[in-house]
Protein backbone atom coordinates (compact mmCIF):
# COMPACT_ATOMS: atom_id res chain seq x y z
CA UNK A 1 -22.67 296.94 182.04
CA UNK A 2 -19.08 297.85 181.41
CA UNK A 3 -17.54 296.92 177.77
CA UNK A 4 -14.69 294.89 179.49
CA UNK A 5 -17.20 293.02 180.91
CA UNK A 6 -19.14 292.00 177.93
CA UNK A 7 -18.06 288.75 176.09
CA UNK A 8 -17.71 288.76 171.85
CA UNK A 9 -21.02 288.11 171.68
CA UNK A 10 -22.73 290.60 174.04
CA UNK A 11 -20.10 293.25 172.35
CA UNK A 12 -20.75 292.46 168.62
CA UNK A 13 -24.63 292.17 169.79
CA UNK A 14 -24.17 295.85 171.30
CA UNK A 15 -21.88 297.42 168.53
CA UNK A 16 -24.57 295.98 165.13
CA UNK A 17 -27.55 297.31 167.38
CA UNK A 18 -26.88 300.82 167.73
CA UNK A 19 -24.97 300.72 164.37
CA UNK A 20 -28.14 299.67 162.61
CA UNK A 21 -29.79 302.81 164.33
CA UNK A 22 -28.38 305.18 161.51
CA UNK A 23 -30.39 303.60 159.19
CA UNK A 24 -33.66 303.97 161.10
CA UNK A 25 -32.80 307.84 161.85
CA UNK A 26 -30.76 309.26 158.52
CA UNK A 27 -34.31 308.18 156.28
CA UNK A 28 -36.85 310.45 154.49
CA UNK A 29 -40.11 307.14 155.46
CA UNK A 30 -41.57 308.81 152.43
CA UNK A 31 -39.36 307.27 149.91
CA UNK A 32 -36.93 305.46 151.67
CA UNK A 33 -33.53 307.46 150.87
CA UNK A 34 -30.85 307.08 153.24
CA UNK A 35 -28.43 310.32 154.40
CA UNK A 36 -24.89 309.71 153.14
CA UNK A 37 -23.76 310.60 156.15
CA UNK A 38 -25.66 312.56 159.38
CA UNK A 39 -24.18 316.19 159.02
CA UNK A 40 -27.26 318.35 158.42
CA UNK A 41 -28.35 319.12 155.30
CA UNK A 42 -26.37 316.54 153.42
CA UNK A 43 -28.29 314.38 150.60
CA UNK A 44 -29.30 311.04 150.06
CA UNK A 45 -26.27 308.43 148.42
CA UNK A 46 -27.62 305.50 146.29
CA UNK A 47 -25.10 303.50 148.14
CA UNK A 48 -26.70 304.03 151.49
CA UNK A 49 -29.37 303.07 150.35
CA UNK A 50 -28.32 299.85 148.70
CA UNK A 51 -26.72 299.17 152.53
CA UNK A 52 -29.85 299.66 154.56
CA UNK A 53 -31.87 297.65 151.96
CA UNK A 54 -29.04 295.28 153.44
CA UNK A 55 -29.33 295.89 156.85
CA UNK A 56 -33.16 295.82 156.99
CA UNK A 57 -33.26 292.16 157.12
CA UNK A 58 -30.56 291.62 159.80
CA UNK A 59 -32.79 293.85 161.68
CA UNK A 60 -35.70 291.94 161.64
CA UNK A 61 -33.59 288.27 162.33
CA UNK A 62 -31.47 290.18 165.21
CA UNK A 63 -35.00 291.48 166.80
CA UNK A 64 -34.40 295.48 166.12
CA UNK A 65 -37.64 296.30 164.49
CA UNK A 66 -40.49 293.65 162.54
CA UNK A 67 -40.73 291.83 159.20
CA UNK A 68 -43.57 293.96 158.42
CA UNK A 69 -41.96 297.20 159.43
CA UNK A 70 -39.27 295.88 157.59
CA UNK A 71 -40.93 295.12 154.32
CA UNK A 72 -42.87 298.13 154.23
CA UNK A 73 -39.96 300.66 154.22
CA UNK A 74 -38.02 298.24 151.42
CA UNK A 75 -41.53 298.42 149.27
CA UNK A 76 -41.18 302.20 149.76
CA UNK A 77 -37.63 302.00 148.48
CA UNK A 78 -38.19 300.22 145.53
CA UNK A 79 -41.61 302.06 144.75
CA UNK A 80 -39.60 305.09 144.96
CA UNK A 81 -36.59 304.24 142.29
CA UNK A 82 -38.72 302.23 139.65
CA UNK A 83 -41.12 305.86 139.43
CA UNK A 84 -38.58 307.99 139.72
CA UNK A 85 -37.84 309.62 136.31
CA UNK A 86 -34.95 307.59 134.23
CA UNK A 87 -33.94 310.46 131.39
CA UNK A 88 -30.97 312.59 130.26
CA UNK A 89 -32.45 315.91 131.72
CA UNK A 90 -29.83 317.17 134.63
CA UNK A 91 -31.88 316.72 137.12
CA UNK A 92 -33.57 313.52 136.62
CA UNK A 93 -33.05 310.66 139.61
CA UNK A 94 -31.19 308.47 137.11
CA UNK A 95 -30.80 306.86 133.21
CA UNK A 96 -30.44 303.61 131.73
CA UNK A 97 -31.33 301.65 135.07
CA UNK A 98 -28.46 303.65 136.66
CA UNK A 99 -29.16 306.25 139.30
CA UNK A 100 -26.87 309.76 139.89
CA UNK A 101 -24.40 309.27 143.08
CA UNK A 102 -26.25 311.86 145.08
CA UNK A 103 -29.86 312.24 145.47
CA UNK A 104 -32.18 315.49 147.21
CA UNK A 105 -33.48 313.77 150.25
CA UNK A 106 -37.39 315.09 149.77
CA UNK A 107 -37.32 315.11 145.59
CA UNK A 108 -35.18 312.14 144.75
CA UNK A 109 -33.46 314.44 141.90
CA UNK A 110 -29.89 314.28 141.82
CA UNK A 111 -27.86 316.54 143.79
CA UNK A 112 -24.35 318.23 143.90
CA UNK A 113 -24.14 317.68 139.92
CA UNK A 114 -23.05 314.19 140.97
CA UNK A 115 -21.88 311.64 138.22
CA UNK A 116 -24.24 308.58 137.20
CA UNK A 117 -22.53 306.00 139.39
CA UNK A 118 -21.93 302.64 138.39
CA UNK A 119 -20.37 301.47 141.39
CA UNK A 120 -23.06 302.89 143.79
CA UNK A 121 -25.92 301.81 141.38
CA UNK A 122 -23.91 298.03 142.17
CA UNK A 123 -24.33 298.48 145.55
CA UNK A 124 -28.08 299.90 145.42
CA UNK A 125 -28.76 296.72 143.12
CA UNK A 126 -27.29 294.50 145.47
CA UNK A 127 -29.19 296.01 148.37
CA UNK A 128 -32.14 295.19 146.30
CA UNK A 129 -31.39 292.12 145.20
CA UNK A 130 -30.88 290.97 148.88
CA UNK A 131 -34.29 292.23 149.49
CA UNK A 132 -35.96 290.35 146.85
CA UNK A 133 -34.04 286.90 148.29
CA UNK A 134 -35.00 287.68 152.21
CA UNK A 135 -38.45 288.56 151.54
CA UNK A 136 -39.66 285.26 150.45
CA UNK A 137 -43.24 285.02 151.72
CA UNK A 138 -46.18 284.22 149.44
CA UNK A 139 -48.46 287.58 150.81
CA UNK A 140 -49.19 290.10 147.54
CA UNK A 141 -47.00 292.50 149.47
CA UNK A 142 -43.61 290.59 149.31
CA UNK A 143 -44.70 289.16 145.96
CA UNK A 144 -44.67 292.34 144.62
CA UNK A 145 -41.41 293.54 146.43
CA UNK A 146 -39.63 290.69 144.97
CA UNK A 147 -40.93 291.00 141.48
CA UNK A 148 -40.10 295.32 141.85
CA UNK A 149 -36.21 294.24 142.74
CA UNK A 150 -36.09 292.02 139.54
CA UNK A 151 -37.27 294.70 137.05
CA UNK A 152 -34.96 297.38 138.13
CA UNK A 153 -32.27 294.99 138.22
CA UNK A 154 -32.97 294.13 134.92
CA UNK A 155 -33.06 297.77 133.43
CA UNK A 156 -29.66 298.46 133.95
CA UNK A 157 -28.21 298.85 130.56
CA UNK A 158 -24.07 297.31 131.46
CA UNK A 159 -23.67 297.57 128.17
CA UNK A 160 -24.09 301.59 127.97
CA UNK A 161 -22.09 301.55 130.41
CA UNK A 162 -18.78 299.89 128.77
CA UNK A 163 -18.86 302.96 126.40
CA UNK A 164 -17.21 301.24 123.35
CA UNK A 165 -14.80 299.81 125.59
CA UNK A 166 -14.51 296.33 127.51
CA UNK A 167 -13.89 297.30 130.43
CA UNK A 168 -17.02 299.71 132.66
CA UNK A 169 -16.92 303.48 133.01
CA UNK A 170 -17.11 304.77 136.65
CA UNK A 171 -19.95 307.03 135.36
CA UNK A 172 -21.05 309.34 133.46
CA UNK A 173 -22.85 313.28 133.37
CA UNK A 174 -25.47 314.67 130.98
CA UNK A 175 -23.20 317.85 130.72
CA UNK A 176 -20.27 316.16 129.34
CA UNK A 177 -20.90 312.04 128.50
CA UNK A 178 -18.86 309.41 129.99
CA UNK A 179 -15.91 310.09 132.81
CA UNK A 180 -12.74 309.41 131.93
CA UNK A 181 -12.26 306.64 134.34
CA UNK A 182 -12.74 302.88 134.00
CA UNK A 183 -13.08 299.73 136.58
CA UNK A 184 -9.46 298.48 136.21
CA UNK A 185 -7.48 297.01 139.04
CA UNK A 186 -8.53 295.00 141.40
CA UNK A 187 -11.28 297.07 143.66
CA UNK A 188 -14.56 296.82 144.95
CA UNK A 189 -15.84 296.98 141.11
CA UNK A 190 -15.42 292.92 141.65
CA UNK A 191 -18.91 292.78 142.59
CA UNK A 192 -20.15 295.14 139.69
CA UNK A 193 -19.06 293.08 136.61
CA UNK A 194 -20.41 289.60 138.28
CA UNK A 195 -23.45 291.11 138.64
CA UNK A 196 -23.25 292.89 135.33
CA UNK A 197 -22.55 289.65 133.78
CA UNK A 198 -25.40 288.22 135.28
CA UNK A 199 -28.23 290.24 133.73
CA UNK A 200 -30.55 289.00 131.50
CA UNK A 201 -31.08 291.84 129.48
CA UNK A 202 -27.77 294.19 128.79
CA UNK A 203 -25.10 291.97 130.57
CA UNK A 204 -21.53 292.86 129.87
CA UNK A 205 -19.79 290.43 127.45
CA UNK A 206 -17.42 287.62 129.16
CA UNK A 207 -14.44 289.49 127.60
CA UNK A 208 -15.07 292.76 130.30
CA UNK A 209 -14.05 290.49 133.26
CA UNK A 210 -11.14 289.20 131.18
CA UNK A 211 -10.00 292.64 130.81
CA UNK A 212 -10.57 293.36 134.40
CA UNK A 213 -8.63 290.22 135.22
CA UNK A 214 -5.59 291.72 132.89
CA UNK A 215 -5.21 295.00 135.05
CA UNK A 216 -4.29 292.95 138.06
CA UNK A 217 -1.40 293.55 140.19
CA UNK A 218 -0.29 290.62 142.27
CA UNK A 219 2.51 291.92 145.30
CA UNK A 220 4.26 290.13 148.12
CA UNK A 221 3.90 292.68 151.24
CA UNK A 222 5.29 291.08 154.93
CA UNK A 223 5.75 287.66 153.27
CA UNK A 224 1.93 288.10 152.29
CA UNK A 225 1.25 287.38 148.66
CA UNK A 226 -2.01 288.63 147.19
CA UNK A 227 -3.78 290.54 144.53
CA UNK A 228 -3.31 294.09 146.03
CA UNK A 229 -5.84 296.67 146.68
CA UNK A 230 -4.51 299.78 149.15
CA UNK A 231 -7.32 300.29 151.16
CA UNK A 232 -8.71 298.29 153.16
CA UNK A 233 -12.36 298.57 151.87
CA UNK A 234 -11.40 297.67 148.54
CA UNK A 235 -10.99 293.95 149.67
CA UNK A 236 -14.43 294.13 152.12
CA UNK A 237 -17.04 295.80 149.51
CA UNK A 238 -17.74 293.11 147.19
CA UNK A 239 -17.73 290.42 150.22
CA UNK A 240 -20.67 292.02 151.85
CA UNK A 241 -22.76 289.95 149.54
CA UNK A 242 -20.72 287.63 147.25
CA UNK A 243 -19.34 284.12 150.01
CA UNK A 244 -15.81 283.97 147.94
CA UNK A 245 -15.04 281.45 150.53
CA UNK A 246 -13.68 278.03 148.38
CA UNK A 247 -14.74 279.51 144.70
CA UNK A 248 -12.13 281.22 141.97
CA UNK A 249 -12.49 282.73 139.06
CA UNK A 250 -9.53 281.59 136.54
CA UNK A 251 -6.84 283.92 138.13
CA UNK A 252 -7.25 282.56 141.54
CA UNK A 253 -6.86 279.52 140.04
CA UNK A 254 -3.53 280.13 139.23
CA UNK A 255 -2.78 281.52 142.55
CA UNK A 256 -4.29 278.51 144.13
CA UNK A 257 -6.38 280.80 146.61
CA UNK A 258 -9.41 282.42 146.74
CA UNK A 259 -10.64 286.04 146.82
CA UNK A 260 -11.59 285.35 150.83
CA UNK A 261 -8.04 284.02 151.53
CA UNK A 262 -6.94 287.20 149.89
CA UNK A 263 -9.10 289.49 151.78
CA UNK A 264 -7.46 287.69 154.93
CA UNK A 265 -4.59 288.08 154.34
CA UNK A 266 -4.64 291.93 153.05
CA UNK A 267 -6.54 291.99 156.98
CA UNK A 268 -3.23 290.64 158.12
CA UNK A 269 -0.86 292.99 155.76
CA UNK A 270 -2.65 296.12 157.68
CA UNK A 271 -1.79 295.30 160.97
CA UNK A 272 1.79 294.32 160.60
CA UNK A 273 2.36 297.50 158.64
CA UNK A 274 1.10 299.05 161.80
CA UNK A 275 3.47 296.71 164.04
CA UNK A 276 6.03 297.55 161.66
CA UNK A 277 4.85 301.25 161.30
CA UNK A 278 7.44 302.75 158.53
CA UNK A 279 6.10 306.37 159.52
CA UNK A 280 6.94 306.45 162.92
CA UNK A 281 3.40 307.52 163.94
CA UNK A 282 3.67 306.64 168.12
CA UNK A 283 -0.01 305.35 168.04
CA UNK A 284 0.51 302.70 165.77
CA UNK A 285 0.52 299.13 166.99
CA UNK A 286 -0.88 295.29 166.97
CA UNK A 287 -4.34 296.67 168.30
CA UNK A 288 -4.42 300.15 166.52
CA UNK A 289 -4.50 299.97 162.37
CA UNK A 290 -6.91 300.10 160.06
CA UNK A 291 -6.22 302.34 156.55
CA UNK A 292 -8.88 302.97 154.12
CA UNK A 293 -10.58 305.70 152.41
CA UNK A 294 -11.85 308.02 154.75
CA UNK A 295 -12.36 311.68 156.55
CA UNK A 296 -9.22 313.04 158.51
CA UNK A 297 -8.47 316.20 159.99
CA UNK A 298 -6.62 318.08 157.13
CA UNK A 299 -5.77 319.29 155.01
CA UNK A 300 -3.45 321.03 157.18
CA UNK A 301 0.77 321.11 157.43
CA UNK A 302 2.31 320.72 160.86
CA UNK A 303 5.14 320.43 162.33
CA UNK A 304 4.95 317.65 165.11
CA UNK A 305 7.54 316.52 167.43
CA UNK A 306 10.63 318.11 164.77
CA UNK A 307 8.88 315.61 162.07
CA UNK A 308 7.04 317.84 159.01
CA UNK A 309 3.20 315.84 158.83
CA UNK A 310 1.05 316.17 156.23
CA UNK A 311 -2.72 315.90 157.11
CA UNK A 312 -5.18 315.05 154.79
CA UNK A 313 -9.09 315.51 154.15
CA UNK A 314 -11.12 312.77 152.55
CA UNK A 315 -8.51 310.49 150.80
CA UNK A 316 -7.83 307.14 149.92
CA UNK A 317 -5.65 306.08 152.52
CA UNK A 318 -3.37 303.36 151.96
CA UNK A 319 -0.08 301.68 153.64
CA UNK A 320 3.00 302.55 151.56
CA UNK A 321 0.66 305.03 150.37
CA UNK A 322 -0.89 308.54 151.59
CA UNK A 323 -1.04 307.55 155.60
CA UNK A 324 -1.06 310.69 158.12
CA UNK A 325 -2.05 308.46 160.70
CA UNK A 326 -5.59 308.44 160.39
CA UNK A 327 -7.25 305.05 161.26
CA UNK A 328 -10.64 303.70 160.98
CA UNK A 329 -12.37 301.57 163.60
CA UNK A 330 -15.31 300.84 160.99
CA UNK A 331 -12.80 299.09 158.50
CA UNK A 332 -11.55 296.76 160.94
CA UNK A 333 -14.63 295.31 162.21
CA UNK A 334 -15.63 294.86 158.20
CA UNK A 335 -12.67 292.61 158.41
CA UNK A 336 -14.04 290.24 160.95
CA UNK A 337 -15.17 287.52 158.93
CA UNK A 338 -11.44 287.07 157.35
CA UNK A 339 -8.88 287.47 160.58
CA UNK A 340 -11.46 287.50 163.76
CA UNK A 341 -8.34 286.75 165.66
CA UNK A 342 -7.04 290.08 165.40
CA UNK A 343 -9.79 292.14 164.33
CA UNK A 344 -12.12 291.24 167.68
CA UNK A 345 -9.44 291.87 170.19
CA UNK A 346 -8.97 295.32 168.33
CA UNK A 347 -12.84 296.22 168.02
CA UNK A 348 -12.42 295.48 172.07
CA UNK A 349 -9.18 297.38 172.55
CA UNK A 350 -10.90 300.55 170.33
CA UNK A 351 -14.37 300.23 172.40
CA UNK A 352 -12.32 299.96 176.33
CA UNK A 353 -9.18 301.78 175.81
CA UNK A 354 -9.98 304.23 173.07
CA UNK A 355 -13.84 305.17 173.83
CA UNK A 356 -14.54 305.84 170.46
CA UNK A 357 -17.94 304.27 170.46
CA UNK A 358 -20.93 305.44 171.82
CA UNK A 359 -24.43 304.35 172.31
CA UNK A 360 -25.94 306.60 169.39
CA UNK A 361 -24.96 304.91 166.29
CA UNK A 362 -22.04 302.81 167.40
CA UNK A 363 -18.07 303.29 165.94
CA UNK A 364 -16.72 307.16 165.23
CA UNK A 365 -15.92 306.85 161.56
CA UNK A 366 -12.25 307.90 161.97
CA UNK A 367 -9.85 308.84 164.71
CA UNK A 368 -5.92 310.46 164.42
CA UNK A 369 -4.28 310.75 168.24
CA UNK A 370 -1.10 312.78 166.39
CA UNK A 371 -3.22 315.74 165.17
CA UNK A 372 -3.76 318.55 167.95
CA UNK A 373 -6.83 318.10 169.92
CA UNK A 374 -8.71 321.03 171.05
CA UNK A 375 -10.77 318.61 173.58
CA UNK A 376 -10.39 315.82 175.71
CA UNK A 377 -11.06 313.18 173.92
CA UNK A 378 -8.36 310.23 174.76
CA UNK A 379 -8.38 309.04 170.64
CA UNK A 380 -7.51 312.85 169.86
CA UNK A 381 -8.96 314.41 166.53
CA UNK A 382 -12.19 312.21 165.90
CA UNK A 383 -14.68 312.66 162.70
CA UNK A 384 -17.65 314.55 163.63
CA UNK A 385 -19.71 312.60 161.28
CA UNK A 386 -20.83 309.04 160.94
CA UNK A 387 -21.59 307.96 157.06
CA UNK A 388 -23.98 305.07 155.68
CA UNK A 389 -20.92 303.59 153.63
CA UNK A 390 -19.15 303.47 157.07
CA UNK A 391 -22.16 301.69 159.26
CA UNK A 392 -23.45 299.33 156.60
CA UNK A 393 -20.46 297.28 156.61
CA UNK A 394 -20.61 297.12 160.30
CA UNK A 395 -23.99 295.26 160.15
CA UNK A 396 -23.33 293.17 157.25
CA UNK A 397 -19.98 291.65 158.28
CA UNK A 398 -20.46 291.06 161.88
CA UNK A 399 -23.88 289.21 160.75
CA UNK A 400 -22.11 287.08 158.10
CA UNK A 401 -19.06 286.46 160.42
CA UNK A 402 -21.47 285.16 163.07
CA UNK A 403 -24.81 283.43 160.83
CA UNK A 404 -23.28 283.76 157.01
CA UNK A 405 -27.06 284.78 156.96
CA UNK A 406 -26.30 287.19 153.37
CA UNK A 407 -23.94 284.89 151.85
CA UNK A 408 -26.41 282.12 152.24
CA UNK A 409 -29.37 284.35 151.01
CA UNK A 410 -27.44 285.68 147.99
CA UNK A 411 -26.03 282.20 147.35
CA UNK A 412 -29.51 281.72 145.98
CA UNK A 413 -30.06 284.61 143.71
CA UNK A 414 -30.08 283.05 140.27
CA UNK A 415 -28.33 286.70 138.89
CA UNK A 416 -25.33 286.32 140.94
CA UNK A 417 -25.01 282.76 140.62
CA UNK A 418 -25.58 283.37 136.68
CA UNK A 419 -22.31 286.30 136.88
CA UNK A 420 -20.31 283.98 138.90
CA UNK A 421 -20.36 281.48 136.06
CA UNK A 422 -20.16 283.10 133.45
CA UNK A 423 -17.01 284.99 134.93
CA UNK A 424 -15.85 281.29 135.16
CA UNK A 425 -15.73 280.41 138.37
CA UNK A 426 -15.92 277.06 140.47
CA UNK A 427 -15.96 274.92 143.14
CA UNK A 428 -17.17 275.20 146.71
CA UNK A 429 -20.31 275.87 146.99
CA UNK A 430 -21.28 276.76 143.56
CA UNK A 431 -20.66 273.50 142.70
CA UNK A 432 -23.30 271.68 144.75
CA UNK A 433 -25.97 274.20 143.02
């Protein structure tokens, strides 16, 4: 059956199915790590694995593989980080409940002399936190996974992590202590301090939100007023598992909006910088944006069309910001619980007129139709790779844009709920708890 003949459904049912396929192929089954992306030879991330702990059980409710199949690669998982050696030595899988960025596929050490990660320990802890919530059945086996997701979310020191400060560290190295770099400005670290708040054992103080709240910067871009975060990820990360829908913390009280409304209308904000399209690239358009931090064909200098383009590598790309004209299909779909107006008629416009998904493992990562193309292919340069931090949101926010199905299951997890009030926020749902 031809794409243009498929309706949202059947199309969203055909793009979450073959992108939940990287996480049944990029996995070592003996401990459960996840490839950060599938170029041969690369390691394990701790956030890939955090976003097929997330994906497993949208497989199982979408018919893709079992509950018990399911269950038993999660146990695996979790079996695998809580005996996995937690110590200062340099190559040790992680310290003080945190785990190194990069992992060796087979051993589990860390790899690439990669930082201790806060952020991608978050999003391994929310992967397992998810777990814990979907796998509710009163067997030994789910018992245990449950009760396995609880103790290494509770061994994460947040506290370590502040380093004397308020405000978290993005990591740190056994060669040379704590990076230099903290959480400030809005990003995806939003879901990091609720759930570091939430612990029961090291949580962060109430004061580290209020100083992430303080290194806010509000902006008015197009007529759209929000907190601002260039790319687009920034404002999709935390919303994979966190339903921001009708609660606010104390500074979205003041703004009389919510962090959903804001992720809409930063959604919005891409697409009529592409309409607008201050760089002049010729693909830009209503049905061809989406800027975020990704892979692109530089870094390379080139003279196009008498106009002097710079080309980047893997960057941060933002509007206003660095922009050589790379988009990424991935980050607008991510988008589609916030503006599904625009974002499915793009997804449809990228899959029919673009080609840029196939039947392997769903969406290229990133596409750039301005840089020289030594084939055929009608998008022009396209990433050779597909990455875990690139699929996961794919599953996750088509399934809550169509079932809410994680927002409802986290809604229930008493660690977030505990961060969410203690960061002070209110109404919606968390008010009927």
């Amino acid at each position: 059956m031809s794409a243009a003949s498929l309706t949202d459904d059947e199309m969203l049912d055909e793009l979450q199915q073959e992108t939940f396929n990287y996480f049944l192929r990029e996995v070592n089954p003996s401990n459960g790590l996840i490839r950060d992306c599938n170029e041969l030879g690369r390691p394990a991330s701790i956030a890939a694995v955090g976003l097929a702990l997330s994906a497993y059980p949208i497989g199982v409710e979408r018919g893709f593989w079992t509950r018990e199949e399911a269950a038993r690669r999660t146990q695996i998982t979790l079996d695998f980080f809580w005996n996995s050696p937690q110590s200062k030595a340099p190559d040790a899988t992680g310290y003080k409940g945190f785990y190194y960025h990069y992992l060796d596929m087979t051993t589990g050490r860390r790899a690439w002399d990669s930082e201790l990660s806060t952020i991608d320990s978050t999003l391994l802890l929310a992967g397992m936190l998810l777990a814990a919530q979907y796998f509710d059945g009163d067997d030994e086996n789910e018992k245990a996974l449950r009760q396995l997701a609880h103790q290494l979310y509770q061994r994460v020191d947040w506290q370590w992590a502040q380093n004397g400060g308020l405000t978290v560290s993005h990591g740190w190295k056994p060669e040379t202590g704590f990076l230099t770099w903290r959480w400030e400005g809005y990003c995806e670290a939003l879901i990091l301090y609720v759930l570091g708040l939430g612990s029961p054992t090291y949580p962060l103080p109430e004061e580290a939100y209020h100083a992430w709240l303080s290194s806010y910067c509000w902006k008015n871009k197009y007529g759209l007023k929000m907190v601002y975060g260039g790319p687009l990820f920034i404002h999709q990360l935390s919303h994979i598992w966190i339903d921001f829908r009708g609660i606010r913390d104390v500074y979205m009280q003041t703004k009389e909006m919510d962090y959903f409304e804001n992720s809409r209308r930063a959604t919005l904000f891409q697409q009529r910088y592409s309409i607008e399209n201050p760089l002049r690239f010729p693909h830009y358009d209503r049905h061809r944006w989406g800027i975020t931090a990704s892979a692109g064909p530089g870094p390379k200098t080139l003279n196009i069309n008498g106009i002097r383009r710079h080309f980047f590598g893997y960057v941060a790309r933002e509007p206003f910001g660095l922009d050589d004209g790379t988009l990424a299909p991935w980050a607008v779909v991510a988008s589609l619980p916030f503006a599904p107006e625009i974002v499915l008629p793009t997804i449809r416009f990228y899959i029919e007129e673009m080609q840029l998904k196939d039947r392997d493992e769903g969406f290229k990562a990133t596409f750039n139709p301005l840089f020289p193309n030594p084939g055929s292919h009608k998008a022009g340069w396209t990433s050779s790779w597909k990455c875990a931090l690139n699929q996961g949101p794919i599953v996750m926010m088509i399934e809550n844009y169509r079932s809410s199905r994680i927002w409802k299951l986290m809604r229930n997890c008493k660690y977030l709920i505990g961060g969410l009030r203690r960061a002070k926020y209110s109404g919606g749902w968390l008010d009927t708890l």
